[in-house]
N, C-alpha and C. Protein backbone atom coordinates (compact mmCIF):
# COMPACT_ATOMS: atom_id res chain seq x y z
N UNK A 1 -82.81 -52.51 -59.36
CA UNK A 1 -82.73 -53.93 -59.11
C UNK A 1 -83.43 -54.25 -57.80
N UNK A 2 -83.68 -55.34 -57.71
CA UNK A 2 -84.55 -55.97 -56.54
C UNK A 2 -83.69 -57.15 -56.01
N UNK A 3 -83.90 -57.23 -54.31
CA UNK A 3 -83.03 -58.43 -53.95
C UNK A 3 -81.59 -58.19 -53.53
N UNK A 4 -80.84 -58.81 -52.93
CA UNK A 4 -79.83 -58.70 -52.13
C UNK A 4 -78.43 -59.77 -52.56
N UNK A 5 -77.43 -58.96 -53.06
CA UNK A 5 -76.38 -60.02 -52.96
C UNK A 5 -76.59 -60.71 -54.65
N UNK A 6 -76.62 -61.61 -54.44
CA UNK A 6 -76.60 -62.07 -56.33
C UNK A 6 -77.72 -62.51 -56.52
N UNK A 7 -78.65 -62.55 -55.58
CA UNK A 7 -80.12 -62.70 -56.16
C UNK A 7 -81.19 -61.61 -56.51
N UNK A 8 -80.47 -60.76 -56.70
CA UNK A 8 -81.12 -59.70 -57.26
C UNK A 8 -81.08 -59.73 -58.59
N UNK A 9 -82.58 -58.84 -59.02
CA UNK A 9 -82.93 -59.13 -60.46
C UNK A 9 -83.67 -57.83 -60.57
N UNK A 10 -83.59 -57.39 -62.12
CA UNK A 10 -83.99 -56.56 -62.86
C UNK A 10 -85.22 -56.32 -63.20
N UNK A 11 -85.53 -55.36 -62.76
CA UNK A 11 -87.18 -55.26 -63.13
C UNK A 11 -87.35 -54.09 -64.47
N UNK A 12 -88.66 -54.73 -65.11
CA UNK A 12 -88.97 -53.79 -66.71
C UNK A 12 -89.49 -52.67 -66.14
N UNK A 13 -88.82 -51.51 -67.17
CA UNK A 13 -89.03 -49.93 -67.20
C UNK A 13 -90.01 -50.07 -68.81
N UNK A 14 -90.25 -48.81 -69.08
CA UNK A 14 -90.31 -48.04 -69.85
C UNK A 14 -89.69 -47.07 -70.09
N UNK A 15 -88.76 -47.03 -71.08
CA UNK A 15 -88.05 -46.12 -71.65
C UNK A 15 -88.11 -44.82 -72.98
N UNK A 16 -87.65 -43.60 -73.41
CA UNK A 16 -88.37 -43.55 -74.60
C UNK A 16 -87.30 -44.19 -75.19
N UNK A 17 -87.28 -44.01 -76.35
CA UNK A 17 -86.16 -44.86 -77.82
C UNK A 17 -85.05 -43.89 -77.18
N UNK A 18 -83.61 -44.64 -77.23
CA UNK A 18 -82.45 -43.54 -77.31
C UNK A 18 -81.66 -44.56 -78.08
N UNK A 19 -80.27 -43.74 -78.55
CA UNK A 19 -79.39 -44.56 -79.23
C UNK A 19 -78.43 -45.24 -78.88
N UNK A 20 -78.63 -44.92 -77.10
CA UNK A 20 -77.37 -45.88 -76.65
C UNK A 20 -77.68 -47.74 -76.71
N UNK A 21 -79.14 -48.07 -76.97
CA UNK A 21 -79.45 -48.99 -76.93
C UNK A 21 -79.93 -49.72 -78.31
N UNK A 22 -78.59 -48.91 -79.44
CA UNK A 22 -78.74 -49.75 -80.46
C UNK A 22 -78.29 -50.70 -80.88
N UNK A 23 -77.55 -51.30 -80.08
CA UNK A 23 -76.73 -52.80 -80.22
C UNK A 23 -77.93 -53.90 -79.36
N UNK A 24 -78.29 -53.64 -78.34
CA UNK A 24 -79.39 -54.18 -77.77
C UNK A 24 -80.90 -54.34 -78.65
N UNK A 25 -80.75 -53.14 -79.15
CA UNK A 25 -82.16 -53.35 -80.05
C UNK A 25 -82.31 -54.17 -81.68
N UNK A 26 -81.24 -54.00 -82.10
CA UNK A 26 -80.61 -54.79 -83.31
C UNK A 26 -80.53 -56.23 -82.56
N UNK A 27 -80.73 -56.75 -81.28
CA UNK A 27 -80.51 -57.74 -80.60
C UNK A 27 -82.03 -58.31 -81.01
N UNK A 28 -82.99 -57.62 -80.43
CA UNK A 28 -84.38 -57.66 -80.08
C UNK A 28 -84.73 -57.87 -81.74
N UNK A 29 -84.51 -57.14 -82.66
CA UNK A 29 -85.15 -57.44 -83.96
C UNK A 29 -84.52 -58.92 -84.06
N UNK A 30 -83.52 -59.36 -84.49
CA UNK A 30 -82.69 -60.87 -84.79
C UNK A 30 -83.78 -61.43 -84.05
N UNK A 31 -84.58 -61.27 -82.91
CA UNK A 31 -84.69 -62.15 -82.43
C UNK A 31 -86.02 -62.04 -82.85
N UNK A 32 -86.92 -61.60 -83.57
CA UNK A 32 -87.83 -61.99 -83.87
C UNK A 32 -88.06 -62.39 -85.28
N UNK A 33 -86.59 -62.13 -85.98
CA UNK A 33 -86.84 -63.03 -87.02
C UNK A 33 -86.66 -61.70 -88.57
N UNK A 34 -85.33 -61.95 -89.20
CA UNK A 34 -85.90 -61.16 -90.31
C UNK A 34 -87.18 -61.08 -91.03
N UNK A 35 -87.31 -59.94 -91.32
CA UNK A 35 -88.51 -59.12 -92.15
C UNK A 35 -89.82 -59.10 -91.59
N UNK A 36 -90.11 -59.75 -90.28
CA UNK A 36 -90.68 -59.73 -89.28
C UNK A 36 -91.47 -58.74 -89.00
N UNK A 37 -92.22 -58.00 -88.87
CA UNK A 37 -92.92 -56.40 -88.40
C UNK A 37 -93.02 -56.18 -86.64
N UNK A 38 -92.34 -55.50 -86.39
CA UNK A 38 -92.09 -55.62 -84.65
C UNK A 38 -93.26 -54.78 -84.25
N UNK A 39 -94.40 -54.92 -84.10
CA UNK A 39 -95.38 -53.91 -83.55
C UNK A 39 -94.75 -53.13 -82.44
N UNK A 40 -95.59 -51.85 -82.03
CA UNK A 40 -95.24 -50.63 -81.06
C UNK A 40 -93.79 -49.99 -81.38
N UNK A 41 -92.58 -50.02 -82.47
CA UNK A 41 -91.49 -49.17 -82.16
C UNK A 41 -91.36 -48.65 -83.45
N UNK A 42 -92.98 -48.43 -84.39
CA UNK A 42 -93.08 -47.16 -85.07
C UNK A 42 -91.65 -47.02 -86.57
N UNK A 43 -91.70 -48.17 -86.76
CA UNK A 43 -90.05 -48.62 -87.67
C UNK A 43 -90.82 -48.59 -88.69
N UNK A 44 -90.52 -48.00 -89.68
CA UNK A 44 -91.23 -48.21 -91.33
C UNK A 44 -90.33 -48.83 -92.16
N UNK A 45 -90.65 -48.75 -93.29
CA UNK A 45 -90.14 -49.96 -94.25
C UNK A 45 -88.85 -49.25 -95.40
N UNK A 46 -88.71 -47.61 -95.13
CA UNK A 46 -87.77 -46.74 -95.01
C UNK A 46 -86.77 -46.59 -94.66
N UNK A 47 -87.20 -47.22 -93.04
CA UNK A 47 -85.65 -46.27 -91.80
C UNK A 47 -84.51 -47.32 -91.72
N UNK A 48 -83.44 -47.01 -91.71
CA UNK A 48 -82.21 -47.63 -91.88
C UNK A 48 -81.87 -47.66 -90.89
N UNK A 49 -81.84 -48.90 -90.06
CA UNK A 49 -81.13 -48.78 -88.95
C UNK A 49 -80.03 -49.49 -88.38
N UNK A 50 -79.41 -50.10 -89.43
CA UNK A 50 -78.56 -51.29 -88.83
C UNK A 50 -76.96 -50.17 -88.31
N UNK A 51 -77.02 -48.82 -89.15
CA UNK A 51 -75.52 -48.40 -89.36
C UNK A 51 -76.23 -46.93 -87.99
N UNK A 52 -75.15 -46.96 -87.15
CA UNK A 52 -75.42 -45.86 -85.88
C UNK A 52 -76.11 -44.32 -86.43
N UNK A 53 -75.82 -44.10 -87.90
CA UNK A 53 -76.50 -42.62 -88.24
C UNK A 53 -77.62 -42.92 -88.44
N UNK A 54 -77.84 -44.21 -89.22
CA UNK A 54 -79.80 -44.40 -89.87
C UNK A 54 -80.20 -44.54 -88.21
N UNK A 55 -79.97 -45.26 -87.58
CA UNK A 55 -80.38 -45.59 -86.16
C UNK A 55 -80.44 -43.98 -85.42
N UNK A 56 -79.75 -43.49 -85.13
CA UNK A 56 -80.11 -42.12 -84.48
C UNK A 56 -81.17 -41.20 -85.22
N UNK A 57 -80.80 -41.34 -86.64
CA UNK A 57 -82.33 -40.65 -87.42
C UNK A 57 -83.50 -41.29 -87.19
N UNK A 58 -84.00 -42.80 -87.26
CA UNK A 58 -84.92 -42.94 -86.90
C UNK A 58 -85.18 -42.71 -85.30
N UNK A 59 -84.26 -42.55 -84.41
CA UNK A 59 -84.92 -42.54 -82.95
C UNK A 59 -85.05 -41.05 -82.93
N UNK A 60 -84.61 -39.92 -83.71
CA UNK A 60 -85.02 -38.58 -83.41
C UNK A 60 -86.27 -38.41 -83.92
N UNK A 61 -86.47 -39.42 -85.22
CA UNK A 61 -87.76 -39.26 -86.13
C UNK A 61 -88.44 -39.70 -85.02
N UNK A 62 -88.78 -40.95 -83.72
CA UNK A 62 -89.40 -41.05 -83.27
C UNK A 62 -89.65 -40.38 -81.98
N UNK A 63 -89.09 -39.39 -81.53
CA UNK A 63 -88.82 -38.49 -80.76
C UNK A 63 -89.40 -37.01 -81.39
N UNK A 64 -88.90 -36.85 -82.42
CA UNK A 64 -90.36 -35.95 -82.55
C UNK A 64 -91.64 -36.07 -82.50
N UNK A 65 -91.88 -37.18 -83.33
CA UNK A 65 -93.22 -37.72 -83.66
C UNK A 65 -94.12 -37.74 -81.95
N UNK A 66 -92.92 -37.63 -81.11
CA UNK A 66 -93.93 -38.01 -79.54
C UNK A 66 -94.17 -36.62 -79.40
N UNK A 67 -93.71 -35.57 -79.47
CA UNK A 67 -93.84 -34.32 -79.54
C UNK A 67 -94.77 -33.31 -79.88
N UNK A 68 -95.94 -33.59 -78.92
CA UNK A 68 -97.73 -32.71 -79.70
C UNK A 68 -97.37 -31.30 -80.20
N UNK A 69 -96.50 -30.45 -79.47
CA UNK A 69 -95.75 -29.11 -80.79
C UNK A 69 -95.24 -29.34 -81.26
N UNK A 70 -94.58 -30.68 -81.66
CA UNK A 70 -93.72 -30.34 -83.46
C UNK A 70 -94.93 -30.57 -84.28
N UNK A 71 -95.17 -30.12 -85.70
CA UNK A 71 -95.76 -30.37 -86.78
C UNK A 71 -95.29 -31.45 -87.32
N UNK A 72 -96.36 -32.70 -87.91
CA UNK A 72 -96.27 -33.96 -88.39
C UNK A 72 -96.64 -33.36 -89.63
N UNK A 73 -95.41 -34.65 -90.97
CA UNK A 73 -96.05 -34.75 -91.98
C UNK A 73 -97.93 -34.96 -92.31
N UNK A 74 -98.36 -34.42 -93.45
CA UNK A 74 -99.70 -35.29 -93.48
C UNK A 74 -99.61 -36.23 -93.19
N UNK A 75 -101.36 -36.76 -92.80
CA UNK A 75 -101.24 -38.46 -93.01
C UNK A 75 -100.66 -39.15 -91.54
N UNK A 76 -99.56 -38.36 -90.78
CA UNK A 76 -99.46 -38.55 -89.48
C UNK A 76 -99.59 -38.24 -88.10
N UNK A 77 -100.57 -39.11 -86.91
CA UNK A 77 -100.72 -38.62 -85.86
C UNK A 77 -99.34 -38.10 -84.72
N UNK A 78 -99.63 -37.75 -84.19
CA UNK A 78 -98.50 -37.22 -82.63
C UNK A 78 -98.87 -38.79 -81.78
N UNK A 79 -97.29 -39.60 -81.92
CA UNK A 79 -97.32 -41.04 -81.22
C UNK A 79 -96.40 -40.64 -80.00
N UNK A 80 -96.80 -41.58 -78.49
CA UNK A 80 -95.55 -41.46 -77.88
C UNK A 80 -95.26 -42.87 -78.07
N UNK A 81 -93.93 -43.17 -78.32
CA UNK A 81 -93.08 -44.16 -78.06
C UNK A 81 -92.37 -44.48 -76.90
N UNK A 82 -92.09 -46.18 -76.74
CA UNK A 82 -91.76 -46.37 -75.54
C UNK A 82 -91.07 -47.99 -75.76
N UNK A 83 -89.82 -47.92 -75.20
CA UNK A 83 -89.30 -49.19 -75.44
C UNK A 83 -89.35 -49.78 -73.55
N UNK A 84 -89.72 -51.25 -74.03
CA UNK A 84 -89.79 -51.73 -72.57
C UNK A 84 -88.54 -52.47 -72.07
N UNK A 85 -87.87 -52.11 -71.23
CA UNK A 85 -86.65 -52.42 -71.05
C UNK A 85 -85.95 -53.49 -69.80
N UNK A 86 -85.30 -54.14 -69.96
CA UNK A 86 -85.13 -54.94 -68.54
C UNK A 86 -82.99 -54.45 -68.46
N UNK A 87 -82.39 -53.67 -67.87
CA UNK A 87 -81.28 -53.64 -67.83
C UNK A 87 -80.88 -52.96 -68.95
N UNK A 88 -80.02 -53.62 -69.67
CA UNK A 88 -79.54 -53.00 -71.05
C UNK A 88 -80.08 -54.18 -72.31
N UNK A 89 -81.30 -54.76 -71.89
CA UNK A 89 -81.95 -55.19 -72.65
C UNK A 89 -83.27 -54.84 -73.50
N UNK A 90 -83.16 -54.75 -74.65
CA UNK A 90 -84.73 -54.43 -75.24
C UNK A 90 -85.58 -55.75 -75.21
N UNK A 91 -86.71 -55.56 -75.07
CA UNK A 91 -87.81 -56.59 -74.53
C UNK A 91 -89.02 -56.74 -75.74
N UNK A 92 -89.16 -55.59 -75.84
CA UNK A 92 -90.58 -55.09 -76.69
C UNK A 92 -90.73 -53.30 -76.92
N UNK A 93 -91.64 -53.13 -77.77
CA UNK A 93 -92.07 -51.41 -77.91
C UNK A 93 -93.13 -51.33 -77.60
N UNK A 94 -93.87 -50.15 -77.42
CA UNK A 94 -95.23 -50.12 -77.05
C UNK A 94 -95.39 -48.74 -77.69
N UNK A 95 -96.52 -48.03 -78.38
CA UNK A 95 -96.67 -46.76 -78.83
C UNK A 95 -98.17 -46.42 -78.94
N UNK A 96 -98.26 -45.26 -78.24
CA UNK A 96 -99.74 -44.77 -77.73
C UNK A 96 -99.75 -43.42 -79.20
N UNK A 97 -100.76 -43.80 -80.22
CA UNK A 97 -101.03 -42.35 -80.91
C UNK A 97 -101.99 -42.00 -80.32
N UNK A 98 -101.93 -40.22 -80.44
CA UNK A 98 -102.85 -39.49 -79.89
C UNK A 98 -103.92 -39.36 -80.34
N UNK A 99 -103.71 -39.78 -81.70
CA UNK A 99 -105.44 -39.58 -82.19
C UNK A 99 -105.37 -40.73 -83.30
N UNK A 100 -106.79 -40.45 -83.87
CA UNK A 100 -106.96 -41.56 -84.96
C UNK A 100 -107.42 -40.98 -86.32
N UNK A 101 -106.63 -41.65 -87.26
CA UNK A 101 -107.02 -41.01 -89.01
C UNK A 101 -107.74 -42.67 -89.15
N UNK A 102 -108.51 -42.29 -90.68
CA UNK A 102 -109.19 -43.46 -91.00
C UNK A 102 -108.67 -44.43 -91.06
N UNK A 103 -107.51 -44.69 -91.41
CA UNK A 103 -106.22 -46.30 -91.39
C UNK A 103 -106.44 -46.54 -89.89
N UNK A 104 -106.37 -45.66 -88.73
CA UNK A 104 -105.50 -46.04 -87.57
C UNK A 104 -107.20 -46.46 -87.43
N UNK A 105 -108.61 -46.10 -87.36
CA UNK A 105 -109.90 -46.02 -86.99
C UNK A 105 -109.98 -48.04 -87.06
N UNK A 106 -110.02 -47.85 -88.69
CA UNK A 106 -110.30 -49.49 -89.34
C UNK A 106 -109.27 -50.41 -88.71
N UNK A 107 -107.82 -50.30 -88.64
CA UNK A 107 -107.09 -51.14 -88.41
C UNK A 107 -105.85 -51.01 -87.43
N UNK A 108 -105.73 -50.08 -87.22
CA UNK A 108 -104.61 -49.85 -86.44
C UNK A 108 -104.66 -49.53 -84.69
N UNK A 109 -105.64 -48.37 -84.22
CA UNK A 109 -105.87 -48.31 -83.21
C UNK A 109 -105.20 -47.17 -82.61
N UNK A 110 -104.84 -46.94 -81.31
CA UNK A 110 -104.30 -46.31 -80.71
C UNK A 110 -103.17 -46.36 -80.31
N UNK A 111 -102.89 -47.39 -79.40
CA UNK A 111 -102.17 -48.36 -79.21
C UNK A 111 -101.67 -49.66 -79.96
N UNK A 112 -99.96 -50.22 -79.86
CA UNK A 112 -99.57 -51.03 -80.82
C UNK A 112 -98.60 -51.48 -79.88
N UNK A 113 -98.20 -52.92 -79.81
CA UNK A 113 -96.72 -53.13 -78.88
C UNK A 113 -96.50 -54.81 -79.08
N UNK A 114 -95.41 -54.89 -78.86
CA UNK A 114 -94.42 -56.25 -79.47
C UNK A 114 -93.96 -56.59 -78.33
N UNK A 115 -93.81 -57.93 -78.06
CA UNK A 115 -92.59 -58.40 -77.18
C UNK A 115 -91.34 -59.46 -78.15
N UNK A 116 -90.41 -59.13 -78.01
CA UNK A 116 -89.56 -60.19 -78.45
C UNK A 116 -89.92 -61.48 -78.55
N UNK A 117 -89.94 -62.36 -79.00
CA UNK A 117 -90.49 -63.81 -78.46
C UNK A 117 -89.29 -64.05 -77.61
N UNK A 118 -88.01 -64.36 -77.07
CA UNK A 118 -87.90 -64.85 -75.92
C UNK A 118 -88.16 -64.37 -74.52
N UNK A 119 -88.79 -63.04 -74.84
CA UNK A 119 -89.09 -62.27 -73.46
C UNK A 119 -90.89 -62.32 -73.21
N UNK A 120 -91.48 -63.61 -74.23
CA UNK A 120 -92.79 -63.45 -73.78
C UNK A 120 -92.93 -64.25 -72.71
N UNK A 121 -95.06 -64.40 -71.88
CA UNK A 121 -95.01 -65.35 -71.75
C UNK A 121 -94.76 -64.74 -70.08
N UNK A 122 -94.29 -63.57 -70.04
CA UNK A 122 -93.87 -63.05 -68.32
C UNK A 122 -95.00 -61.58 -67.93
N UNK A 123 -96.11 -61.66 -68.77
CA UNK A 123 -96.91 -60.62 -68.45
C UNK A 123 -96.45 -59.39 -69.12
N UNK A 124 -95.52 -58.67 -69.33
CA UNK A 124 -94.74 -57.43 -69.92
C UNK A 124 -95.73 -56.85 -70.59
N UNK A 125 -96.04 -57.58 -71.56
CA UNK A 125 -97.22 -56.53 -72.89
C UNK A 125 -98.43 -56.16 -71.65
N UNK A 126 -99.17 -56.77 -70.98
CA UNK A 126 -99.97 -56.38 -69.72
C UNK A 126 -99.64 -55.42 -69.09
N UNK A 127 -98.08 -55.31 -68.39
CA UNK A 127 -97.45 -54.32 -67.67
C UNK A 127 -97.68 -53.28 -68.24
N UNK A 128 -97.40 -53.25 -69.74
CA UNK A 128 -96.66 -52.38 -70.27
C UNK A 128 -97.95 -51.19 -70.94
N UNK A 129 -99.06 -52.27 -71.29
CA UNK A 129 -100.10 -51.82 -71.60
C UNK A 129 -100.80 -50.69 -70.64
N UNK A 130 -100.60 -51.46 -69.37
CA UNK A 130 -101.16 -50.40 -68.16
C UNK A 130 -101.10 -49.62 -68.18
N UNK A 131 -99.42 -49.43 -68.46
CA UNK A 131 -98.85 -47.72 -68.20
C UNK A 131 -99.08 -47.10 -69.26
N UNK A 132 -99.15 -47.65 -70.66
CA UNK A 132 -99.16 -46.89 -71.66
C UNK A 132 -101.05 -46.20 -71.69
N UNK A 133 -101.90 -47.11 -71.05
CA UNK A 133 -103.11 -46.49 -70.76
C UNK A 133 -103.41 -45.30 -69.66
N UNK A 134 -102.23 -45.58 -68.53
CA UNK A 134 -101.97 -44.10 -68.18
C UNK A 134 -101.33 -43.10 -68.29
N UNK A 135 -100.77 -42.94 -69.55
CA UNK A 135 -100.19 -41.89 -70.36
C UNK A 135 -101.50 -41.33 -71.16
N UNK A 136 -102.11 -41.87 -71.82
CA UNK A 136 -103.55 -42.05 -72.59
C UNK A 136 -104.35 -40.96 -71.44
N UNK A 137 -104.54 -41.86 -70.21
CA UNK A 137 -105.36 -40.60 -69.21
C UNK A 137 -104.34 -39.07 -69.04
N UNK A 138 -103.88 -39.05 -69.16
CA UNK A 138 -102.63 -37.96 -68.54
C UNK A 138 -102.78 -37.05 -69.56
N UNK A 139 -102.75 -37.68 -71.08
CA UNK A 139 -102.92 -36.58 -72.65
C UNK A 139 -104.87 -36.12 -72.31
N UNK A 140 -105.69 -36.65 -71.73
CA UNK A 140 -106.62 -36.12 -71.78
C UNK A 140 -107.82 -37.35 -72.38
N UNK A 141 -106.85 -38.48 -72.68
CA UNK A 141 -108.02 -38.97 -73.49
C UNK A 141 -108.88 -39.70 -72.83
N UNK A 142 -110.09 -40.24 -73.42
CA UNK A 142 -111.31 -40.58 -72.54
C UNK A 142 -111.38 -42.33 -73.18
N UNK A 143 -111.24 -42.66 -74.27
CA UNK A 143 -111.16 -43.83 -74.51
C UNK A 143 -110.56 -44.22 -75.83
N UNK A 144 -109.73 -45.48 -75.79
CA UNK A 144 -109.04 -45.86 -76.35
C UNK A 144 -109.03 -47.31 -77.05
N UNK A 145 -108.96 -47.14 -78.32
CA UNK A 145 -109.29 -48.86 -79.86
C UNK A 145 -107.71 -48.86 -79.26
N UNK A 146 -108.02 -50.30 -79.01
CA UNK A 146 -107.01 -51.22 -79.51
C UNK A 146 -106.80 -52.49 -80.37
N UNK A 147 -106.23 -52.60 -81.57
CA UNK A 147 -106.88 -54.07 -82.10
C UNK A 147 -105.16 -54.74 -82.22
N UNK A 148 -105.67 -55.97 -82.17
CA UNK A 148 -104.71 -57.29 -82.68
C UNK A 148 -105.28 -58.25 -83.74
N UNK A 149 -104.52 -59.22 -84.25
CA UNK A 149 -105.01 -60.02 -85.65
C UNK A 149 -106.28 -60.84 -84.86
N UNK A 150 -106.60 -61.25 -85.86
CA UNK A 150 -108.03 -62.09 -85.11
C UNK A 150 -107.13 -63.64 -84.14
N UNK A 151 -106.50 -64.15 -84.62
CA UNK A 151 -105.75 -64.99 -84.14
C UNK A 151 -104.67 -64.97 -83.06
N UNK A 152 -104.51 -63.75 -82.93
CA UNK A 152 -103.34 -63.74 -81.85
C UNK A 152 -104.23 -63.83 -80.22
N UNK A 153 -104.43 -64.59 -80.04
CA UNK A 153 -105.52 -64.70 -78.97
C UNK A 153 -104.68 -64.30 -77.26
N UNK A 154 -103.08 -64.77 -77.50
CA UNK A 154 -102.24 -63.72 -76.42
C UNK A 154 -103.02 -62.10 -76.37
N UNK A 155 -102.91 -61.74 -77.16
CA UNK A 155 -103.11 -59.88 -77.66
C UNK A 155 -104.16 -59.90 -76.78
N UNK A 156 -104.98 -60.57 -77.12
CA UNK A 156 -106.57 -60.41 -77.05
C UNK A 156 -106.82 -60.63 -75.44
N UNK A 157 -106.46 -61.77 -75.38
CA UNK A 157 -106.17 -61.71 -73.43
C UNK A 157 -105.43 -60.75 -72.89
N UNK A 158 -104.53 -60.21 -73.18
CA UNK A 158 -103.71 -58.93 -72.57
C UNK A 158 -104.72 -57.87 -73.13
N UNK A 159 -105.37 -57.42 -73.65
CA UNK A 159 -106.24 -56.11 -74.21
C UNK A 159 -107.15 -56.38 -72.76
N UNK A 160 -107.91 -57.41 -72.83
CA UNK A 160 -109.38 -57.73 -71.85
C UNK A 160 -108.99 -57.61 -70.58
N UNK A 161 -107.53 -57.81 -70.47
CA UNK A 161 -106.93 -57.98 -68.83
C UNK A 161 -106.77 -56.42 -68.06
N UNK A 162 -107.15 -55.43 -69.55
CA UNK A 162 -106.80 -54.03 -69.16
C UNK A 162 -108.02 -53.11 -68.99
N UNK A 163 -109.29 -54.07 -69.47
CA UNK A 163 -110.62 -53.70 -69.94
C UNK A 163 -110.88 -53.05 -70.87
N UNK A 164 -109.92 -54.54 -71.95
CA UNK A 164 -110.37 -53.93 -73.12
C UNK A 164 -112.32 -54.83 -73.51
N UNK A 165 -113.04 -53.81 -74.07
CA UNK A 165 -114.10 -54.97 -74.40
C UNK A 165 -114.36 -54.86 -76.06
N UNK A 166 -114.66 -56.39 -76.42
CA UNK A 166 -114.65 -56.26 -77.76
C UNK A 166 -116.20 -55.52 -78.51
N UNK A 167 -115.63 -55.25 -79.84
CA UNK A 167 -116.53 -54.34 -80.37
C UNK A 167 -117.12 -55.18 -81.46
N UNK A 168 -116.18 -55.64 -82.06
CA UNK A 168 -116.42 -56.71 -83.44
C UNK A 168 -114.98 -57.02 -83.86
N UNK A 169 -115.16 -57.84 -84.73
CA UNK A 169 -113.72 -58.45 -85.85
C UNK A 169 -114.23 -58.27 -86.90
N UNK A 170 -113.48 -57.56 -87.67
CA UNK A 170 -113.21 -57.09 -88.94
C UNK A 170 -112.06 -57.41 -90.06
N UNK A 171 -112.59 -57.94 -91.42
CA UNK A 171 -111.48 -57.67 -92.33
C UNK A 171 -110.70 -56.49 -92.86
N UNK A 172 -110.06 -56.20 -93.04
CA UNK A 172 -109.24 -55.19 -93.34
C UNK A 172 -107.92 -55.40 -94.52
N UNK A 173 -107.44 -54.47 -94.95
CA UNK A 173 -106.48 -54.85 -95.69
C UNK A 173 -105.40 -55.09 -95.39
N UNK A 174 -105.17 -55.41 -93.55
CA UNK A 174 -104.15 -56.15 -93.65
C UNK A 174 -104.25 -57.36 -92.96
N UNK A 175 -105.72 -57.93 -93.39
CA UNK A 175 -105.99 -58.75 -91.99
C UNK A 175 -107.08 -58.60 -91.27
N UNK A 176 -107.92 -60.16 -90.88
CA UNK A 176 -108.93 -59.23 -90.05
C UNK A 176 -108.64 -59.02 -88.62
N UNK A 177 -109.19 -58.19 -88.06
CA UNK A 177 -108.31 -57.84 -86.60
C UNK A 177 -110.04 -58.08 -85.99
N UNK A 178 -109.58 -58.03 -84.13
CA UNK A 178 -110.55 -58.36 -83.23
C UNK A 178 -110.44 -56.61 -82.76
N UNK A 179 -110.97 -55.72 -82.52
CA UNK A 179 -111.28 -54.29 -82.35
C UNK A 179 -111.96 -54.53 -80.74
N UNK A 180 -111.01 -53.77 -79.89
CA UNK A 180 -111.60 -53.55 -78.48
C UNK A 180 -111.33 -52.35 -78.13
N UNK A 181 -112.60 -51.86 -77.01
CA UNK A 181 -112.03 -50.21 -76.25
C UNK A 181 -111.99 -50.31 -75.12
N UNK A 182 -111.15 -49.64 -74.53
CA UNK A 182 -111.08 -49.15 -73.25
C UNK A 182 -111.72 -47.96 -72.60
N UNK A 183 -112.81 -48.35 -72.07
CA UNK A 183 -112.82 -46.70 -71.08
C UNK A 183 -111.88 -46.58 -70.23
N UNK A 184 -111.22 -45.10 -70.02
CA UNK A 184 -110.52 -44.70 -69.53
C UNK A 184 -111.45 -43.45 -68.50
């Protein structure tokens, strides 16, 4: 905390996923709205998480998955995950994969991350982006796709604010997205 006495205030971490913050995070989904797709916290259309066992399976599933010695199913890269946190609040996810298969090349990227909508609007996805680009330098990598929908023009200002530069916009099958890289 920052500040003295009762004007002190909470500043955002990065956290990885744990399960003590599954009442908080079941907070963060409501709040963006059932059936919603929360970019960066790596949730598939599978994982059960409303009941404390599906919730601990998916945060170990995503806890391996950050893990460059465990072995991934086919079909999947080695992601680290990272929930951005203010207190015992979830905010947003952010998730750096280590590499790229042809899905992640065309449309997906490297990088992926959400803010709640009432926690936008305060810089966070910027913050959060930073650090997750120096995790990116730290694994070795030299440069990094990031894309957002062609319309989300927030995304697109937070990508450029990190140096992201654009490459092109593309249709895709889920959407056409605006495709930017970072040298790192």
């Amino acid at each position: 905390m920052i500040g003295v006495g009762r004007y002190r205030r909470r500043v955002p971490e990065l956290i990885a996923p744990t399960v003590r913050l599954h009442t908080a995070w079941l907070e963060a989904r409501d709040d963006w709205g059932s059936g919603v797709h929360e970019d960066g916290f790596g949730l598939r259309p599978s994982d059960e998480v409303d009941s404390s066992d599906g919730f601990a399976a998916w945060v170990a599933r995503l806890t391996e998955e950050s893990d460059p010695t465990k072995p991934l199913d086919a079909g999947r890269v080695h992601c680290t995950y990272r929930w951005i946190v203010e207190g015992d609040q979830v905010l947003g996810g952010i998730a750096l994969r280590h590499g790229l298969d042809d899905f992640l090349l065309r449309v997906g990227g490297h990088i992926g991350y959400g803010i709640r909508p009432s926690a936008r609007r305060r810089g966070l996805a910027t913050w959060a982006l930073g650090r997750m680009l120096d995790e990116a330098r730290t694994l070795g990598m030299n440069r990094v796709l990031i894309t957002c929908e062609v319309n989300n023009t927030a995304s697109g200002r937070t990508i450029e604010r990190q140096g992201g530069v654009l490459e092109d916009i593309r249709d895709t099958e889920l959407g056409t997205v605006r495709r930017y890289w970072v040298e790192l």
